[in-house]
Protein backbone atom coordinates (compact mmCIF):
# COMPACT_ATOMS: atom_id res chain seq x y z
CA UNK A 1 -1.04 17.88 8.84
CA UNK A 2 1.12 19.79 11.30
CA UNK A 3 2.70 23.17 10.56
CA UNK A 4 4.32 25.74 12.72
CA UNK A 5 2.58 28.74 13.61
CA UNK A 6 3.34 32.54 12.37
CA UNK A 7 5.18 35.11 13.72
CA UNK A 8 4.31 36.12 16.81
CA UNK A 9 3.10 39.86 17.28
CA UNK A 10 2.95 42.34 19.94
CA UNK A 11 1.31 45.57 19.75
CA UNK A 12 0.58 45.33 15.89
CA UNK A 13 4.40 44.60 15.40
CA UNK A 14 5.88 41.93 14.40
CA UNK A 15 8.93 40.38 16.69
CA UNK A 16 10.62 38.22 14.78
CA UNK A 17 9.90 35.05 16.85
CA UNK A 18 8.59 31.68 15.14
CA UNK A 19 7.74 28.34 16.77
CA UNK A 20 10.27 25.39 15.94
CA UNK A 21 9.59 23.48 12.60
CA UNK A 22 7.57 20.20 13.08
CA UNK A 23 9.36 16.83 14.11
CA UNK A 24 9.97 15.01 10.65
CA UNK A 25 7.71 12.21 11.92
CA UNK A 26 4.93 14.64 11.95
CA UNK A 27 2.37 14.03 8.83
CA UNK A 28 2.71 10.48 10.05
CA UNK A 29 1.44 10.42 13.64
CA UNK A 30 -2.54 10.58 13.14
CA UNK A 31 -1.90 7.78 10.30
CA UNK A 32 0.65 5.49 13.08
CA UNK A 33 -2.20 6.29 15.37
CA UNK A 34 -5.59 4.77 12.89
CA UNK A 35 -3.02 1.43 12.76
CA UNK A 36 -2.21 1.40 16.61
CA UNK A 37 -6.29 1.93 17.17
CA UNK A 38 -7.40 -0.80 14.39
CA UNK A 39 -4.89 -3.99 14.25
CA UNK A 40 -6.14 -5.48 17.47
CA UNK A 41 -9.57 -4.60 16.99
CA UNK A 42 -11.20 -7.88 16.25
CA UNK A 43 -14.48 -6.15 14.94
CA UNK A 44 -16.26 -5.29 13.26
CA UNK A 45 -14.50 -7.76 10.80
CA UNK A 46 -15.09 -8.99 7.24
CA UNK A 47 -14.09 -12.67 6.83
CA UNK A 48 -13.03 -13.84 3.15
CA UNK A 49 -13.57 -17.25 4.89
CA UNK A 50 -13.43 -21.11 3.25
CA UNK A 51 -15.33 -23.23 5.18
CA UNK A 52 -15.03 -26.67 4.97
CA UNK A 53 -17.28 -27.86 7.65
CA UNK A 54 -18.56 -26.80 11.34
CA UNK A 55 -15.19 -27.16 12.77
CA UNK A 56 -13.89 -24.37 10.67
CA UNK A 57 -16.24 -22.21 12.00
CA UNK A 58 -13.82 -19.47 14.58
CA UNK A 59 -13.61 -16.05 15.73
CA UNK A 60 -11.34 -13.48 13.83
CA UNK A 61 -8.60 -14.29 16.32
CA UNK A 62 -8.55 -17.59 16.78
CA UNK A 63 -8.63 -18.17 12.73
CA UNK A 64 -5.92 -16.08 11.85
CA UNK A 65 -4.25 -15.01 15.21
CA UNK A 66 -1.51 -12.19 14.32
CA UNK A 67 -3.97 -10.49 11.36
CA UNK A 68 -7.32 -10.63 12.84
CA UNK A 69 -7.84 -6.65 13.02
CA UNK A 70 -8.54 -4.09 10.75
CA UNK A 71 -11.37 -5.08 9.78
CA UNK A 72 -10.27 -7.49 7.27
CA UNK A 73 -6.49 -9.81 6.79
CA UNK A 74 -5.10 -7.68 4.12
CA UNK A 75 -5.59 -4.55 6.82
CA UNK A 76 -4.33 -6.04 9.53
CA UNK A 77 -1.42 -6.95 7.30
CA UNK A 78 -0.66 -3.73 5.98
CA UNK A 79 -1.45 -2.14 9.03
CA UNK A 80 1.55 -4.05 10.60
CA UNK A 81 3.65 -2.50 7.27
CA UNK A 82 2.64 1.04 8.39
CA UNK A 83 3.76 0.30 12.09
CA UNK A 84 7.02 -1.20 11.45
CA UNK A 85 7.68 1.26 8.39
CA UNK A 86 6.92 4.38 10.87
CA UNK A 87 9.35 2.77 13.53
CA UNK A 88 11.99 2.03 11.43
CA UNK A 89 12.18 5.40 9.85
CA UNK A 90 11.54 7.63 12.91
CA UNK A 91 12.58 5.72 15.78
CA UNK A 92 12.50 8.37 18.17
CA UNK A 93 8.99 9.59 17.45
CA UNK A 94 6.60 9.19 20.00
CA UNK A 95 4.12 6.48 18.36
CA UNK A 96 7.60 4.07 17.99
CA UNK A 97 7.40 2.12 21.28
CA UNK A 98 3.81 1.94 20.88
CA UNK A 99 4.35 0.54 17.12
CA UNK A 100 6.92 -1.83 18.36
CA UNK A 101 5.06 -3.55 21.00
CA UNK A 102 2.27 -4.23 18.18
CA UNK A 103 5.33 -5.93 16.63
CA UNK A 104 6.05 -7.91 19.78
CA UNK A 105 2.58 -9.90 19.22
CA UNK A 106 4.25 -11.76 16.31
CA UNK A 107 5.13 -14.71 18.44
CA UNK A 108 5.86 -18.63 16.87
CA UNK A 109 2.57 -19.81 18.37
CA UNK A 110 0.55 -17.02 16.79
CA UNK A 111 2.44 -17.35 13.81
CA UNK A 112 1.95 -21.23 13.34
CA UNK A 113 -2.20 -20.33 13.79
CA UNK A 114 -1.11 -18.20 10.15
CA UNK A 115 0.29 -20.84 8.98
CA UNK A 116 -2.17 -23.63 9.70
CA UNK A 117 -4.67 -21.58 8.07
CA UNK A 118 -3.40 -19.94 4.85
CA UNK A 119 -1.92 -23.59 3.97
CA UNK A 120 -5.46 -25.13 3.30
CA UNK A 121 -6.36 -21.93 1.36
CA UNK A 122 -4.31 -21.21 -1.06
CA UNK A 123 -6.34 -18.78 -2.84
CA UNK A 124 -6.80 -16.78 0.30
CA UNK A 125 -5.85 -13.18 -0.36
CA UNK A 126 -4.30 -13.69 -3.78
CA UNK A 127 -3.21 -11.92 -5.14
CA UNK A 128 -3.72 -7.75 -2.95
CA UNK A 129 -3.09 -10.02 0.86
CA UNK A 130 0.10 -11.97 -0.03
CA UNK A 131 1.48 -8.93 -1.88
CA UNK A 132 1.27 -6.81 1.39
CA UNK A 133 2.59 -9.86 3.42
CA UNK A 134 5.98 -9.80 1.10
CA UNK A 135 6.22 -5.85 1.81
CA UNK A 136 5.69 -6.05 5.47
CA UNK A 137 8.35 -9.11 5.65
CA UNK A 138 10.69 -6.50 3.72
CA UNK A 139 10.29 -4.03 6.16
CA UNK A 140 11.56 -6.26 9.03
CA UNK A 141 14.15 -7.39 7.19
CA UNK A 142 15.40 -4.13 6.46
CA UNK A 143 14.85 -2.72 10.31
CA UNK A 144 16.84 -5.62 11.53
CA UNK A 145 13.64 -6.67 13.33
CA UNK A 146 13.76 -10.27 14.72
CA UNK A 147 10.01 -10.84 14.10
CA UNK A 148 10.96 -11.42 10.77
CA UNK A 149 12.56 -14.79 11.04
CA UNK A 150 9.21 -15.58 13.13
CA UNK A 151 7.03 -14.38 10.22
CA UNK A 152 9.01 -16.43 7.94
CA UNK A 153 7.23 -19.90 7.68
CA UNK A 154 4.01 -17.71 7.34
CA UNK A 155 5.98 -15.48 4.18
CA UNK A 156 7.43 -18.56 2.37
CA UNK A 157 3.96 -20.24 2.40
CA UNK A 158 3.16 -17.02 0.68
CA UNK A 159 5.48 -17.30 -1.95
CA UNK A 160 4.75 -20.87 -3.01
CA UNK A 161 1.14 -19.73 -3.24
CA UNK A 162 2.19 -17.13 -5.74
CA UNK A 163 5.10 -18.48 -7.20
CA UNK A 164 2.55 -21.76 -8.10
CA UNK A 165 -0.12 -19.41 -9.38
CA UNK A 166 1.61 -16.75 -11.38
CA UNK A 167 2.71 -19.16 -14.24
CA UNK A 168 -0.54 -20.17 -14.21
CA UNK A 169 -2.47 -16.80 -14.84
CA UNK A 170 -3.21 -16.94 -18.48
CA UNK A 171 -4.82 -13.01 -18.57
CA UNK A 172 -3.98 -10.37 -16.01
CA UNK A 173 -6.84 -9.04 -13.58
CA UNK A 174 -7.30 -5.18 -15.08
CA UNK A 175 -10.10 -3.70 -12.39
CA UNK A 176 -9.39 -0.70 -9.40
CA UNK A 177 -10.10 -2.83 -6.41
CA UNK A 178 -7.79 -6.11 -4.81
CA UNK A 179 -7.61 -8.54 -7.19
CA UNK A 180 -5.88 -6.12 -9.62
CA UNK A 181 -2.66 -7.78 -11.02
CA UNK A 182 -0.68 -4.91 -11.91
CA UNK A 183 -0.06 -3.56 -8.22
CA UNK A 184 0.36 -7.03 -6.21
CA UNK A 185 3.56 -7.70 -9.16
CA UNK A 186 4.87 -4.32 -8.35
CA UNK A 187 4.69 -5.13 -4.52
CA UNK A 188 6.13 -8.35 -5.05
CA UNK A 189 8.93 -6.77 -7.33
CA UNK A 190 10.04 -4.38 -4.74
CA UNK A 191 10.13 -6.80 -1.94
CA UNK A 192 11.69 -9.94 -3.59
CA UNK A 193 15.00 -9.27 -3.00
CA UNK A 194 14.29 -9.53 0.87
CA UNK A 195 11.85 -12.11 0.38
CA UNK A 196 12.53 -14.48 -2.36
CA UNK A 197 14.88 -13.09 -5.50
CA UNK A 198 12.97 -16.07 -7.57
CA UNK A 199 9.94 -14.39 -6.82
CA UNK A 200 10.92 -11.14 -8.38
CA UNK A 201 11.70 -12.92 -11.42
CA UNK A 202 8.96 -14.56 -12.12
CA UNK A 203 6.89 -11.55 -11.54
CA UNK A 204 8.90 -9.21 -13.92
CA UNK A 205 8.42 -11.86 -16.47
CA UNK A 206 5.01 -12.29 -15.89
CA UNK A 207 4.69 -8.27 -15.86
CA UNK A 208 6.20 -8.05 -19.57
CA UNK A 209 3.76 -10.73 -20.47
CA UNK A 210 0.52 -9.21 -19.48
CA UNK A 211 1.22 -5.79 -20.09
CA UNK A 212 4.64 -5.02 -22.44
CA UNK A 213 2.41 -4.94 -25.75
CA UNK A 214 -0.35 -2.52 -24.32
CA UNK A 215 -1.96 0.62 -26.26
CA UNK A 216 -4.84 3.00 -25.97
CA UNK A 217 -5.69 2.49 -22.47
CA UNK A 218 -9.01 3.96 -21.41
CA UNK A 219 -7.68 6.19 -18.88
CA UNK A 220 -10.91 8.12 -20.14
CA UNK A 221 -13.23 5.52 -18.42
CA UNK A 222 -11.35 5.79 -14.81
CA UNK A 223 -12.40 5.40 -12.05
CA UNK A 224 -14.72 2.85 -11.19
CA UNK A 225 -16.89 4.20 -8.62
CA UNK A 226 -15.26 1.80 -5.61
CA UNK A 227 -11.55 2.31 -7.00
CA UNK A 228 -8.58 2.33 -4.72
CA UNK A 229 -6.38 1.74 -7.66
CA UNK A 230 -6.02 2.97 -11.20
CA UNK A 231 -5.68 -0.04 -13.74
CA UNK A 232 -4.19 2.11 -16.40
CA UNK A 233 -1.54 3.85 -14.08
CA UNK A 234 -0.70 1.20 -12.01
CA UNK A 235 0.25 -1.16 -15.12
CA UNK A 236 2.43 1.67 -16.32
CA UNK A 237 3.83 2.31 -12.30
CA UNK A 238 4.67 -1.97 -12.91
CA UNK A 239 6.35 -1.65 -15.98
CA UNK A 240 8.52 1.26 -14.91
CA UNK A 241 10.14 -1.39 -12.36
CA UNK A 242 10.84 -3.38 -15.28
CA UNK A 243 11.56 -1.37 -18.26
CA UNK A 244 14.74 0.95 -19.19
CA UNK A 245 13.89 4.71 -18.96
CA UNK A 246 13.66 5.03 -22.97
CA UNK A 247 11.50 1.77 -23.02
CA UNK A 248 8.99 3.35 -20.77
CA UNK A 249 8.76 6.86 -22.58
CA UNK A 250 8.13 4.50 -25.88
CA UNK A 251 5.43 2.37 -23.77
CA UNK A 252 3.46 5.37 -22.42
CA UNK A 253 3.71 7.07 -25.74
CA UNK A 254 1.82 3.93 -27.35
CA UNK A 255 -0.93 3.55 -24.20
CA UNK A 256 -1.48 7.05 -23.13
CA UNK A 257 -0.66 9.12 -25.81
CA UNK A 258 -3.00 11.80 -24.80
CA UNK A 259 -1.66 12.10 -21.51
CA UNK A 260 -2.65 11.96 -18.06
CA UNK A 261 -5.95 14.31 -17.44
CA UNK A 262 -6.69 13.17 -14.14
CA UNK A 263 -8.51 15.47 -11.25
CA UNK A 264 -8.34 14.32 -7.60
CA UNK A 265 -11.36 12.40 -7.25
CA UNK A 266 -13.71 13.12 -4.28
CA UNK A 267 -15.69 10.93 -1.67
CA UNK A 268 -19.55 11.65 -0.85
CA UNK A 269 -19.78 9.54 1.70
CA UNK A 270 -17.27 8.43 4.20
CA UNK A 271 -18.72 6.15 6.16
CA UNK A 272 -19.54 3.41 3.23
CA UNK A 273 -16.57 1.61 3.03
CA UNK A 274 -16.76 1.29 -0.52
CA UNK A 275 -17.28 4.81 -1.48
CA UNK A 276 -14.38 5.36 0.82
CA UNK A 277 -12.38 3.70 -1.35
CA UNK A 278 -11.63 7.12 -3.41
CA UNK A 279 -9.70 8.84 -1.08
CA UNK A 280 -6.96 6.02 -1.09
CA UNK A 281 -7.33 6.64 -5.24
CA UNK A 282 -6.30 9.74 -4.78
CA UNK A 283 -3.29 8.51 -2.73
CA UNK A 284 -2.06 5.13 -4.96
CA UNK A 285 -2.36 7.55 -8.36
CA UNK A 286 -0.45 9.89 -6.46
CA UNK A 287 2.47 7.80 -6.21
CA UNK A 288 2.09 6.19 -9.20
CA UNK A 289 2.64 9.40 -10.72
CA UNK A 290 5.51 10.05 -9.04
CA UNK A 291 6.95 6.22 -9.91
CA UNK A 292 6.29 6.74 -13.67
CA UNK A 293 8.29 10.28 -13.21
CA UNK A 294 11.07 8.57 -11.56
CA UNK A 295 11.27 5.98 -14.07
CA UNK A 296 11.32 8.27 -17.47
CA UNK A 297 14.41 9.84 -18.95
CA UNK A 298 14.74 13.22 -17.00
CA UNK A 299 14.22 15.57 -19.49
CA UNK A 300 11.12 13.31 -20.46
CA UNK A 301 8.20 16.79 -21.27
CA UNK A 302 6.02 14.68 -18.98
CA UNK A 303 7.66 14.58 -16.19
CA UNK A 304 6.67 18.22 -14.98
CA UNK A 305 2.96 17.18 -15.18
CA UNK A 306 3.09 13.72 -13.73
CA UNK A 307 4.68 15.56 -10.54
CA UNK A 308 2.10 18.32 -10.30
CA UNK A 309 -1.12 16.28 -10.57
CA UNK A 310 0.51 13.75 -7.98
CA UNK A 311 1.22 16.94 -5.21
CA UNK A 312 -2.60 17.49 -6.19
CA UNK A 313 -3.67 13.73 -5.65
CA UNK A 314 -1.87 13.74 -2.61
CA UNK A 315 -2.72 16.69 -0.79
CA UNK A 316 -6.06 16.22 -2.02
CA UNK A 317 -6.10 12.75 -0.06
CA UNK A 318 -4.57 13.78 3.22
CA UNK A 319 -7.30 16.56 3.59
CA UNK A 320 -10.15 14.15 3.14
CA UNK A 321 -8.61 11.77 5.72
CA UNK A 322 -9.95 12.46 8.97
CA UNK A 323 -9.94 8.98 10.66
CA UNK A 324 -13.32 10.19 11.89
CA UNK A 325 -14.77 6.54 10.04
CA UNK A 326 -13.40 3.11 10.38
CA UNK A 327 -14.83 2.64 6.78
CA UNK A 328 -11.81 4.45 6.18
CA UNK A 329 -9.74 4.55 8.91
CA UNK A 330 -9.16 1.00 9.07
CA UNK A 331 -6.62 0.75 5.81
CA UNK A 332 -6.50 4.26 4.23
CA UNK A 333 -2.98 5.56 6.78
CA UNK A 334 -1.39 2.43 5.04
CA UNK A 335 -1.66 4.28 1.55
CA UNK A 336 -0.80 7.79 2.96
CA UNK A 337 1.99 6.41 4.94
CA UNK A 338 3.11 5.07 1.58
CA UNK A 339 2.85 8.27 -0.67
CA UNK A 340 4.73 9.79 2.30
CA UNK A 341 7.05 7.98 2.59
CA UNK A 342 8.04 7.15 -0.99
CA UNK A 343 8.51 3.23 -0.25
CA UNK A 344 7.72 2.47 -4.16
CA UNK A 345 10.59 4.68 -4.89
CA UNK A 346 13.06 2.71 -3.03
């Protein structure tokens, strides 16, 4: 992170001169910069990949031509997020012309590749991938951006995947890695009204019915050792997008009444991308402390606490995070461009 340097000195004595603060944009340039180096690196790459016979055998690009990077779809997809989100916000940072001119690869032809290929899988990346492909379309709809009318046919395929599948979902997925259910409905909940208002719907119905008659959750038992998400807090960070302030204090109060005991977690090894996986735990329960704050009655006791341990998640987190490992370069300045910027708050 960037901070301005002390007083200058002279002679033992101080002189009263300071360099300028940092540019706003500042904590975000080294995360801008592990999405600018990793969405149009084709490999290494990790293919979640139905094949139906030789002739769906491809290269990363030519299967899936805009999100072929990263390492894997749901990276390159997010990755886009953080380079649109970063433009849109600070458009007269440095990384922004860079960012857009990722942007500018969204063309129809590239596009229709997308299309072809999600529409004879319609499992693929459901539920973590399409989640993050309803964010990044809400981010381009909200910058103005025209790529997002090219993205569309690509976004409302998307949809119909999930919209066709939700209603279908008799149990909710309850584990720390992508196919958790919890997050991809509060993704989906916070983009639908740029992306499909039916959508949103359906998800904060299907939200009350997996998770509004919860108790005693095990928040004892987290993490998993390859957790990027918290089961337990990111049910509760849903639920605060669809329950009243004094519904939510009742909620937590019946699934974690002893409170929320959680210590940054810490990585041993940074270059297994699995292990990795803790550093963007520490960033996801850090703003999914902050959501459940924002979501109780202010004067809620707990609200104190859930701030502190998120500062601690956080800055925890953005320590760790050298982009010195594509195990964790490749995705994690998605999650700390996220806790930075407080998009689940808005």
């Amino acid at each position: 992170m960037s901070g301005s340097n002390g007083p200058t000195s002279g002679g033992g004595r101080e002189t009263g001169a300071s360099t300028a603060a940092p540019e706003p944009w500042a904590p975000l340039a080294r995360f801008v910069q592990m999405a600018l180096d990793g969405v149009h690196l084709e490999y290494p790459n990790q293919i979640a990949h139905f094949l139906r016979s030789d002739a769906d055998l491809g290269a990363p690009r030519a299967l899936t031509p805009v999100f072929y990077g990263c390492y894997d779809w749901h990276s390159a997809v997010h990755g886009h997020w953080l380079l649109a989100r970063a433009a849109r916000l600070f458009p007269d940072a440095p990384f922004t012309r860079p960012a857009l001119d990722v942007l500018d690869a969204i063309t129809p032809e590239r596009v229709a590749g997308e299309v072809a290929y999600v529409r004879e899988r319609p499992g693929f990346e459901r539920p973590y991938g399409l989640a993050w492909l309803l964010t990044l379309q809400a981010e381009l709809v909200e910058m103005g951006s025209p790529h997002a009318a090219t993205l569309a046919p690509l976004v409302e395929l998307g949809v119909s995947h999930l919209a066709r599948w939700l209603p279908k979902l008799s149990f909710p997925t309850r584990v720390g890695t992508h196919a958790q259910t919890a997050f991809a409905l509060g993704l989906a909940i916070d983009a639908a009204p740029h992306v499909d208002p039916s959508l949103g719907v359906l998800a904060k119905a299907r939200a009350l019915d997996f998770f509004a008659d919860d108790r005693d959750y095990p928040l004892h038992l987290e993490p998993g050792g390859e957790d990027f998400l918290s089961p337990s807090l990111a049910s509760a960070d849903l639920l605060r997008r669809v329950l009243a302030p004094s519904e939510l204090a009742a909620w937590l109060d019946r699934t974690m009444p002893f409170g929320f005991a959680l210590p940054p977690v810490t990585v041993t090894d940074p270059t297994d991308g699995r292990l990795a996986h803790l550093d963007g735990l520490n960033l996801s329960r850090a703003w999914m402390l902050e959501g459940l704050a924002s979501g109780l009655p202010s004067d809620d006791p707990r609200v104190p606490t859930l701030l502190q341990s998120a500062r601690a998640h956080g800055a925890s987190a953005l320590a760790a995070i050298d982009g010195a490992h594509y195990a964790g370069s490749h995705w994690l300045g998605t999650f700390a461009c996220y806790w930075l910027t407080k998009r689940g708050l808005t």
